[in-house]
Protein backbone atom coordinates (compact mmCIF):
# COMPACT_ATOMS: atom_id res chain seq x y z
CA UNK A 1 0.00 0.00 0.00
CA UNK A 2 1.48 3.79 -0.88
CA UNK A 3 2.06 6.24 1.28
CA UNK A 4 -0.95 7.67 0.13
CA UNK A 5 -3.15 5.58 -0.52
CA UNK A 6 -2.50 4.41 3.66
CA UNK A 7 -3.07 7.95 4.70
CA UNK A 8 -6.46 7.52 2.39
CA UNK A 9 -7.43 4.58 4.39
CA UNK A 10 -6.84 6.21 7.55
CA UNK A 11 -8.41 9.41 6.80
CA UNK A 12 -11.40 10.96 8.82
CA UNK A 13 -12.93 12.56 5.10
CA UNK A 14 -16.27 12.86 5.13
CA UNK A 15 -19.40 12.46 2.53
CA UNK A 16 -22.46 14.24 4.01
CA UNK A 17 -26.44 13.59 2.58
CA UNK A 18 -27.51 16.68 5.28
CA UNK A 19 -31.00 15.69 3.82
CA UNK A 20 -34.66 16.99 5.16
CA UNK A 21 -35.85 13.64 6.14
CA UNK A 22 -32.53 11.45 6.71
CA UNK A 23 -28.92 12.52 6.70
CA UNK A 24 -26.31 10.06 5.26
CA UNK A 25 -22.75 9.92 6.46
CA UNK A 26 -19.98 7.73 4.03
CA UNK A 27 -16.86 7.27 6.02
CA UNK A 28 -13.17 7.22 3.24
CA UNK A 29 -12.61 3.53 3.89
CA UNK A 30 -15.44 2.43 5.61
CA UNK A 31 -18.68 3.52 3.58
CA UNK A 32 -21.62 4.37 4.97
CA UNK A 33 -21.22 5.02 8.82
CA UNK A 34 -24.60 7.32 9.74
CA UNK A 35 -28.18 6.55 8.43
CA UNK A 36 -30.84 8.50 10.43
CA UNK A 37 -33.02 10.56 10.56
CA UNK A 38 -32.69 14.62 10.86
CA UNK A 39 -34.22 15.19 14.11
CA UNK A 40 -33.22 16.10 17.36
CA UNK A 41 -35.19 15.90 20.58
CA UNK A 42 -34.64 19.36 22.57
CA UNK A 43 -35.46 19.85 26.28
CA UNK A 44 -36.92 23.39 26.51
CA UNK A 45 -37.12 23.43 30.25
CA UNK A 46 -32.76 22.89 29.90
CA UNK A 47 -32.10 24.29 26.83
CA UNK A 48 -30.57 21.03 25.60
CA UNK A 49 -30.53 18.91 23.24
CA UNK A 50 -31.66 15.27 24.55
CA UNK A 51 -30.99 13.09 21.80
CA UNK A 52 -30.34 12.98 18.05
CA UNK A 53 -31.16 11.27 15.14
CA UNK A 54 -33.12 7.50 15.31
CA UNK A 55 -33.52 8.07 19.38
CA UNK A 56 -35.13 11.18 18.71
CA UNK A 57 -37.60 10.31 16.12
CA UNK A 58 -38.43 7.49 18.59
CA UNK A 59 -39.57 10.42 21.22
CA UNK A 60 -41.73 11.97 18.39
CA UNK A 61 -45.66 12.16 19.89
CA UNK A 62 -44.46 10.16 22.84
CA UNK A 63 -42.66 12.34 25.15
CA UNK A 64 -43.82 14.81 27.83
CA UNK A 65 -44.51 18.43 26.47
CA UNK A 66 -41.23 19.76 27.64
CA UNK A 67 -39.42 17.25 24.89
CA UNK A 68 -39.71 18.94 21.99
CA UNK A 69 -38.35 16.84 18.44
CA UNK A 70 -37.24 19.66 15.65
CA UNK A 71 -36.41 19.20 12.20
CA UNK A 72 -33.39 21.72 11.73
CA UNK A 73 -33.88 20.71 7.87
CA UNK A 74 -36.48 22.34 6.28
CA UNK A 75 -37.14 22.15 2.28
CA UNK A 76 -33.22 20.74 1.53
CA UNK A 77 -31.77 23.81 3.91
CA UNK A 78 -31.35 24.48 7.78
CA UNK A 79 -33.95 25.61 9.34
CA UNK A 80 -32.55 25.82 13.03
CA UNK A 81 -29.07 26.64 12.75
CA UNK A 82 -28.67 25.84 16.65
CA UNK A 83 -30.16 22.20 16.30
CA UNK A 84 -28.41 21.73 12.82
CA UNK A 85 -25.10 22.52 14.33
CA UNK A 86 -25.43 20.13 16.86
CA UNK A 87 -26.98 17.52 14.97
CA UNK A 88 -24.18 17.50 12.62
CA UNK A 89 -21.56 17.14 15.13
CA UNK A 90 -23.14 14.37 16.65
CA UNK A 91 -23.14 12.55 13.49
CA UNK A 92 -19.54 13.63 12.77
CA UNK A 93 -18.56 12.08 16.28
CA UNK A 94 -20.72 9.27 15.89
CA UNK A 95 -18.43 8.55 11.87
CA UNK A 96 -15.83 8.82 14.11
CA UNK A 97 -16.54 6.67 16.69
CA UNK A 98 -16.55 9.38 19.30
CA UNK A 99 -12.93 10.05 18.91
CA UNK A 100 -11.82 14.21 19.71
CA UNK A 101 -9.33 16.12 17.82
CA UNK A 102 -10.85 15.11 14.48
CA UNK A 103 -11.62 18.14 11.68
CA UNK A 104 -12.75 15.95 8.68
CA UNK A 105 -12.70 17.41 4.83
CA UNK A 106 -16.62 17.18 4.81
CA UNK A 107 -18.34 17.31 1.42
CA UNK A 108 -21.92 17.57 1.18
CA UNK A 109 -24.82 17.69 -1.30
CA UNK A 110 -27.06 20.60 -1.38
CA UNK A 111 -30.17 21.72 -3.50
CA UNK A 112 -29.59 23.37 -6.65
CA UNK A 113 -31.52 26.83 -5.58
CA UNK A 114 -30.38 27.01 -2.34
CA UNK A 115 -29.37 31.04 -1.79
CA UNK A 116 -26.12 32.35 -0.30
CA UNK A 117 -27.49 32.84 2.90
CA UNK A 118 -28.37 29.43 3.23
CA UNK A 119 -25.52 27.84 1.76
CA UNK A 120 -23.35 29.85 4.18
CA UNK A 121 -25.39 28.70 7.00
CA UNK A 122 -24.63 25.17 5.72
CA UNK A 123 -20.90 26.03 5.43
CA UNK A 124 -21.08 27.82 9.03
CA UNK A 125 -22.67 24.38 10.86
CA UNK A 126 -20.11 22.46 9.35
CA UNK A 127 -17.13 24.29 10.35
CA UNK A 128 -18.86 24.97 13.77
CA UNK A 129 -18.79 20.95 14.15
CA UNK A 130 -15.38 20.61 13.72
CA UNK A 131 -14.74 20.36 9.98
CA UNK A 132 -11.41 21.60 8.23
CA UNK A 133 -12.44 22.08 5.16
CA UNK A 134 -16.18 21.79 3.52
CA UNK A 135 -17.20 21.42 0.09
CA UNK A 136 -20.63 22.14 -1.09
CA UNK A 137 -21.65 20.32 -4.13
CA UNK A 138 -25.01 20.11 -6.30
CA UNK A 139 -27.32 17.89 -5.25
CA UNK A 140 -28.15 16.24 -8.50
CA UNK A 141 -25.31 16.37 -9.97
CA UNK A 142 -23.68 13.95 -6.50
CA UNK A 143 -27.40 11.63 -7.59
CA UNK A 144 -26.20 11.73 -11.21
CA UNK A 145 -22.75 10.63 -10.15
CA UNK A 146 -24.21 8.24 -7.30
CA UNK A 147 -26.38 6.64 -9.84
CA UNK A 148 -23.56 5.60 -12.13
CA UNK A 149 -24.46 8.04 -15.14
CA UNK A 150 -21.87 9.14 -16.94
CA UNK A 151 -21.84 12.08 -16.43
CA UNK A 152 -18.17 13.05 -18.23
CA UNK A 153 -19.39 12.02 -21.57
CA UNK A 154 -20.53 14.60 -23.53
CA UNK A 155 -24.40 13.57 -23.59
CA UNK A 156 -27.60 14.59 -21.96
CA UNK A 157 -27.87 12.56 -18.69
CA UNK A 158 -31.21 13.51 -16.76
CA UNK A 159 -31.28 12.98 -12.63
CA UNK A 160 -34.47 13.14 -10.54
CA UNK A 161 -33.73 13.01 -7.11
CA UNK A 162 -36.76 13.40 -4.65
CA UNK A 163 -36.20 13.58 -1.10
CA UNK A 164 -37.87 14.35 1.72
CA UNK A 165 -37.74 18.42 1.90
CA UNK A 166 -36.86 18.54 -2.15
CA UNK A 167 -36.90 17.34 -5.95
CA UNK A 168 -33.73 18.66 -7.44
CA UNK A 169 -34.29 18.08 -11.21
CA UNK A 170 -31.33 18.42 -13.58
CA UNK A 171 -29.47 17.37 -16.84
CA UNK A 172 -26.18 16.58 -16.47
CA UNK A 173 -23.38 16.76 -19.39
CA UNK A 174 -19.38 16.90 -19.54
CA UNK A 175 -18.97 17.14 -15.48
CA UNK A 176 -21.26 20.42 -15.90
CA UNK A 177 -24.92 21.22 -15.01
CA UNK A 178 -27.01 22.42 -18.19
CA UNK A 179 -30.27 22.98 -15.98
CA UNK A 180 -31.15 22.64 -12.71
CA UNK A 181 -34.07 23.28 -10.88
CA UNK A 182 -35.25 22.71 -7.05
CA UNK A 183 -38.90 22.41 -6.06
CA UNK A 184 -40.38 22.13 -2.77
CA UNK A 185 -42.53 19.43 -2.98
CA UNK A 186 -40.81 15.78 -2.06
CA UNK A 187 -41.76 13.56 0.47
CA UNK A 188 -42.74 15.68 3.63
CA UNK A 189 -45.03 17.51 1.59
CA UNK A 190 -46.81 14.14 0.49
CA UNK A 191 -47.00 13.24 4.52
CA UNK A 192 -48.94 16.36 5.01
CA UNK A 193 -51.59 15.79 2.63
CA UNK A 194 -51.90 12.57 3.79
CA UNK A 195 -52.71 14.08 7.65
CA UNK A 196 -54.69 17.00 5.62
CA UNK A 197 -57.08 14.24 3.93
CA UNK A 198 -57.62 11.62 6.43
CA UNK A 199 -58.52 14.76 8.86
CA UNK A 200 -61.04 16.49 5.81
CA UNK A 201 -62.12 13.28 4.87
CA UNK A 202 -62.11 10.77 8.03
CA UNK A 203 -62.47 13.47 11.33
CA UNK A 204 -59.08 11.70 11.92
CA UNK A 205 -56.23 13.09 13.27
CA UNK A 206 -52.70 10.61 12.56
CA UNK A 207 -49.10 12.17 13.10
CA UNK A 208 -46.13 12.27 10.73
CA UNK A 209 -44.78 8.60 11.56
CA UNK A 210 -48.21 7.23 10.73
CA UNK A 211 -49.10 9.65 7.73
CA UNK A 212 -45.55 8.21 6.47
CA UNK A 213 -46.15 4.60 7.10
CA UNK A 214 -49.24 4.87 4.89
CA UNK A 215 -47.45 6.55 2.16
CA UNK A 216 -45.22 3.53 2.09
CA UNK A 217 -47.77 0.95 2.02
CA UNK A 218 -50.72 2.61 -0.02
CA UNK A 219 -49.54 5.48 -1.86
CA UNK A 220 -48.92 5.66 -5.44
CA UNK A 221 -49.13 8.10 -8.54
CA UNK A 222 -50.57 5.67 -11.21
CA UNK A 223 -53.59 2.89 -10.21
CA UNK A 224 -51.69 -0.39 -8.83
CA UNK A 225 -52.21 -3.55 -10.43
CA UNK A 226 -53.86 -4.94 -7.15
CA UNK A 227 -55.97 -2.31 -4.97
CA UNK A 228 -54.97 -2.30 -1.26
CA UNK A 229 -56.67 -1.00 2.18
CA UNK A 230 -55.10 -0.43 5.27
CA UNK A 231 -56.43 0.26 9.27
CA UNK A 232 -55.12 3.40 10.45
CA UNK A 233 -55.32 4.57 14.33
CA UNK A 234 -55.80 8.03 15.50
CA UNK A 235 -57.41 10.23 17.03
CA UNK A 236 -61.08 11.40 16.55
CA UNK A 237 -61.12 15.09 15.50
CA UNK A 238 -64.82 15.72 17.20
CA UNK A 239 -64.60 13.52 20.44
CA UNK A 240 -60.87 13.40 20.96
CA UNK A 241 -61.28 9.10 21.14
CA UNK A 242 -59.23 6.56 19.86
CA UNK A 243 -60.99 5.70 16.02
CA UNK A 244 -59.92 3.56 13.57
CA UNK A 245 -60.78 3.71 9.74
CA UNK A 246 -60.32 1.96 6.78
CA UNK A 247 -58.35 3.88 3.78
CA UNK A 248 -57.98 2.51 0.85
CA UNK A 249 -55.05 3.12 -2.09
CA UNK A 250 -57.70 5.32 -4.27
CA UNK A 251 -58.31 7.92 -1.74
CA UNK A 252 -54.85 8.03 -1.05
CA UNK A 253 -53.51 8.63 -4.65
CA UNK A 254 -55.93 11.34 -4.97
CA UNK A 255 -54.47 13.19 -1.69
CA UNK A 256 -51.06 13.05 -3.71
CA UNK A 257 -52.40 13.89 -6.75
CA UNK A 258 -51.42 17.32 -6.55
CA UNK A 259 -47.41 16.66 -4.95
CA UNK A 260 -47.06 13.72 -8.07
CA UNK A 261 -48.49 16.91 -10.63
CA UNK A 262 -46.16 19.34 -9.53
CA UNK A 263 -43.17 17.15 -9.88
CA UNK A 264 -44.14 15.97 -13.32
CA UNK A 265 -45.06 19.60 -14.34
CA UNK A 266 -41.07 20.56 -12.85
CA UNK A 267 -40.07 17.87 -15.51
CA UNK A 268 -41.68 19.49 -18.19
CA UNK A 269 -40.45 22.21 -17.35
CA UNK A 270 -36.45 20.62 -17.53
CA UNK A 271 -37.27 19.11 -21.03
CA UNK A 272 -38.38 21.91 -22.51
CA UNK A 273 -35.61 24.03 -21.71
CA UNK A 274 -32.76 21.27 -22.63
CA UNK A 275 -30.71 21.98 -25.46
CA UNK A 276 -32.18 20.07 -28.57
CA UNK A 277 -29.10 17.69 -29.10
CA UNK A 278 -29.26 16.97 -25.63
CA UNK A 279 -32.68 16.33 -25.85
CA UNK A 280 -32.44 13.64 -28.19
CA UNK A 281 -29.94 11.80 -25.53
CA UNK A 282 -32.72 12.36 -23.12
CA UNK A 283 -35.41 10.78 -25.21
CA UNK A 284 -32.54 7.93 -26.03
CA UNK A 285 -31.59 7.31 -22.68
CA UNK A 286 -34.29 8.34 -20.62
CA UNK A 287 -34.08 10.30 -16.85
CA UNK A 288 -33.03 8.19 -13.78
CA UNK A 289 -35.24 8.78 -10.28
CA UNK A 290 -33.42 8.98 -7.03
CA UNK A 291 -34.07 9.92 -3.36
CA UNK A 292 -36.69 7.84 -0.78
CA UNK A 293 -39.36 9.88 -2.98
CA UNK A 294 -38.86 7.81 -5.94
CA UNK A 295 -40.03 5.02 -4.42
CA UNK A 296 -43.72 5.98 -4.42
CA UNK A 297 -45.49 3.20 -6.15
CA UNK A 298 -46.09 3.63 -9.99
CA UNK A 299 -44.30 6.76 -10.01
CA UNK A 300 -41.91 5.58 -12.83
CA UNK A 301 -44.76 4.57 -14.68
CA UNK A 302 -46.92 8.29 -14.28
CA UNK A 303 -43.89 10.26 -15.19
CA UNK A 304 -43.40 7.93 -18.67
CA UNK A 305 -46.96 7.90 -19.50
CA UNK A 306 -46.74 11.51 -19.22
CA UNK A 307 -43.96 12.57 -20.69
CA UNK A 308 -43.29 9.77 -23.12
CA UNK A 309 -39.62 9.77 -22.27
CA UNK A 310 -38.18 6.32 -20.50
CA UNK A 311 -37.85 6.19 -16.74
CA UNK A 312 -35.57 4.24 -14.60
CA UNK A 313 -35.52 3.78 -10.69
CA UNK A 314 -31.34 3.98 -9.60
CA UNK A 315 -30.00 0.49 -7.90
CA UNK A 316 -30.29 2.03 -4.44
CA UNK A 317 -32.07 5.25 -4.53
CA UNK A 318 -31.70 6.23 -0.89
CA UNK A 319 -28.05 6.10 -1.04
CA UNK A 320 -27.47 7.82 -4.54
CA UNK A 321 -26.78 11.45 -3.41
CA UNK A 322 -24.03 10.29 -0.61
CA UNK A 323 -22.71 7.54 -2.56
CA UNK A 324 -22.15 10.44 -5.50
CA UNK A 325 -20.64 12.95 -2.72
CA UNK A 326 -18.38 10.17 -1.43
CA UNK A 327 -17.14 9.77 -5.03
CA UNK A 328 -15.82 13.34 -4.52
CA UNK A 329 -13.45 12.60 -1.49
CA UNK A 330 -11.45 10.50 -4.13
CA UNK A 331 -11.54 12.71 -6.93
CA UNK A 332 -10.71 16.27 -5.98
CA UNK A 333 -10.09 17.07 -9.55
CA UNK A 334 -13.64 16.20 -10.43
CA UNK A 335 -14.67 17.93 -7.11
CA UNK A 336 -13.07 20.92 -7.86
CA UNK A 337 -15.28 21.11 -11.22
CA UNK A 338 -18.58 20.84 -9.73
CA UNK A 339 -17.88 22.06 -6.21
CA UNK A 340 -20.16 25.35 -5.64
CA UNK A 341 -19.17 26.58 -2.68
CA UNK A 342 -16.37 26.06 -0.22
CA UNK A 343 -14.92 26.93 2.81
CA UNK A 344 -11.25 26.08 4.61
C-alpha cells in the first residue's frame, strides 16, 4: 500500500447527505457510517438537546410536552441553525466513533436553488462541528454521479432526485450542469396531505410517523395492479377518542395527486428548456429517479406515461446522493469542477 493511498485509508474525510428527512454519512474507507433521521429531541425546560437522530424520532408524539423533536432541515436547507449545528456534530462524532481532535474534509450535497445565505449557514454548521475544510456540491449532480451516469461524456444525462424536503431536477453533461431546478414538494409535503385528507375526509387526526407509514404501504401516482386497504389509528377530531378507519389506495392517490403533478409539471419544465441535441440523448436514454421519494409506487410509470420519455428507478435510490458525494473525497479534480461553494 502507498504512502498515500494508507493515509487515504486512515483518513477521517467525510461524505455528508444533510437531507430533510434522513442525513447520510460515508466514512473514506469504511462507507456508509450514519443513516438517520434529521431530528433532534430538545429539552426546553434545559435548553438542551436530549438526543439525536433515530432516538429522537423514537420520542416523536411520545414524550412529555417539555421534549420537543425539531427538524433543523427544512425544504433541503437548515432551518434551526442551533439544532443543525449540533446535529451534525453528533453525526460527525458518531463517523468517528466518538474520537476528539478530528476536523474531517466534509463534502456535502445541497439543492440546486439554495441562496447564499443558506448555503453559508450550511458552510457555518459544518465548520462549527469541527470540519477543516467543507465542500458544497449540487445535489443532482452527486445523484447523477451516485447513480452511475456518466456524467463526463458529452451527452444529456437527466437525474431526478426526490427527497424528503426537495426534488432537485437536472441534466447533467461533460462534469457540468445544463439545468437545474429545485422544487419544494418531495416527500414531507406528500405526509402532510396525507394528515390534511384523512382529517377532511375521516375526522381523523394521525401524526407524521403514521401519515408516512401509509405513504409507504398505499400510496402511489398511477392505479396499482392490485388495490390495497389499510387500518389506520388516531385520534377522533370531534370527540378526541381513539378511532380507527379503513383507507384505501384510491383515496390516497388522490391526496397526492397534486405533490405527483407538480413534480411531473417541474419535468416538463427541464425538457423543454434542454438543449435540442441533448434532448435527443434524453429521449434515447431516458431520466433516472433517485431519493426515498422515488419510491412511491407507480411513479416511474406516471412520469413515462406523461412525458413519453423512459424512466428508470437507480439500484439504491436512498443512497445515490451520498454515494455520489463520497465519489468526490477521491476525486478532488472532479470535485473541484462541480464544487459550488467552499470553505477552509
Amino acid at each position: 500500500m502507498s504512502s498515500l493511498s494508507f493515509l487515504r485509508h486512515f483518513s477521517s474525510d467525510l461524505a455528508i447527505d444533510l437531507g430533510t428527512a434522513n442525513t447520510l454519512v460515508y466514512a473514506t474507507g469504511r462507507g456508509i457510517v450514519v443513516d438517520e433521521p434529521s431530528i433532534v429531541a430538545l429539552n426546553t425546560k434545559t435548553g438542551e438537546i436530549e438526543s439525536v437522530g433515530r432516538d429522537a424520532k423514537e420520542m416523536i408524539g411520545r414524550t412529555p410536552g417539555y421534549l420537543v423533536a425539531i427538524q433543523p432541515m427544512r425544504d433541503g436547507v437548515i432551518a434551526d441553525f442551533d439544532a443543525a449545528e449540533e446535529m451534525l456534530h453528533n453525526f460527525i462524532q458518531k463517523a468517528h466513533r466518538r474520537k476528539r481532535l478530528v476536523h474531517p474534509r466534509i463534502v456535502m450535497g445541497i439543492p440546486s436553488e439554495t441562496t447564499d445565505v443558506e448555503k453559508r449557514a450550511v458552510l457555518d454548521a459544518a465548520y462549527r462541528a469541527k470540519a477543516s475544510e467543507v465542500h458544497l456540491v449540487d445535489q443532482a449532480m452527486v445523484a447523477a454521479i451516485g447513480a452511475g451516469l456518466p456524467v463526463t461524456e458529452a451527452t444529456g444525462n437527466m437525474v431526478v432526485d426526490i427527497g424528503g424536503g426537495t426534488t432537485d431536477i437536472a441534466v447533467v453533461s461533460m462534469t457540468g450542469v445544463v439545468y437545474s431546478r429545485s422544487v419544494r414538494v418531495a416527500g414531507n409535503l406528500m405526509d402532510e396531505k396525507i394528515i390534511e385528507h384523512l382529517k377532511e375526509r375521516h375526522n381523523l387526526v394521525i401524526g407524521e410517523r403514521t401519515a408516512e407509514a401509509i405513504k409507504i404501504e398505499l400510496g402511489s401516482a398511477y392505479p396499482l395492479d392490485r388495490p390495497s386497504t389499510m387500518e389506520v389509528k388516531g385520534r377522533d377530531a370531534l370527540r378526541g377518542l381513539p378511532k380507527t378507519v379503513l383507507v384505501d389506495d384510491q383515496e390516497i392517490r388522490q391526496a397526492l395527486a397534486g405533490c405527483v403533478s407538480a413534480i411531473i409539471q417541474a419535468i416538463r419544465v427541464a425538457l423543454e428548456r434542454t438543449p435540442p441535441e441533448l434532448s435527443a440523448d434524453i429521449s434515447d436514454r431516458g431520466l433516472v429517479l433517485t431519493g426515498g421519494g422515488s419510491l412511491l409506487k407507480n411513479l416511474d410509470k406516471r412520469i413515462q406515461s406523461e412525458t413519453s420519455i423512459p424512466v428508470s428507478l437507480a439500484d439504491d435510490p436512498l443512497t445515490c446522493v451520498v454515494m455520489g458525494t463520497a465519489k468526490m473525497l477521491e476525486d478532488f479534480k472532479l470535485l473541484r469542477k462541480v464544487s459550488i461553494s467552499s470553505l477552509n
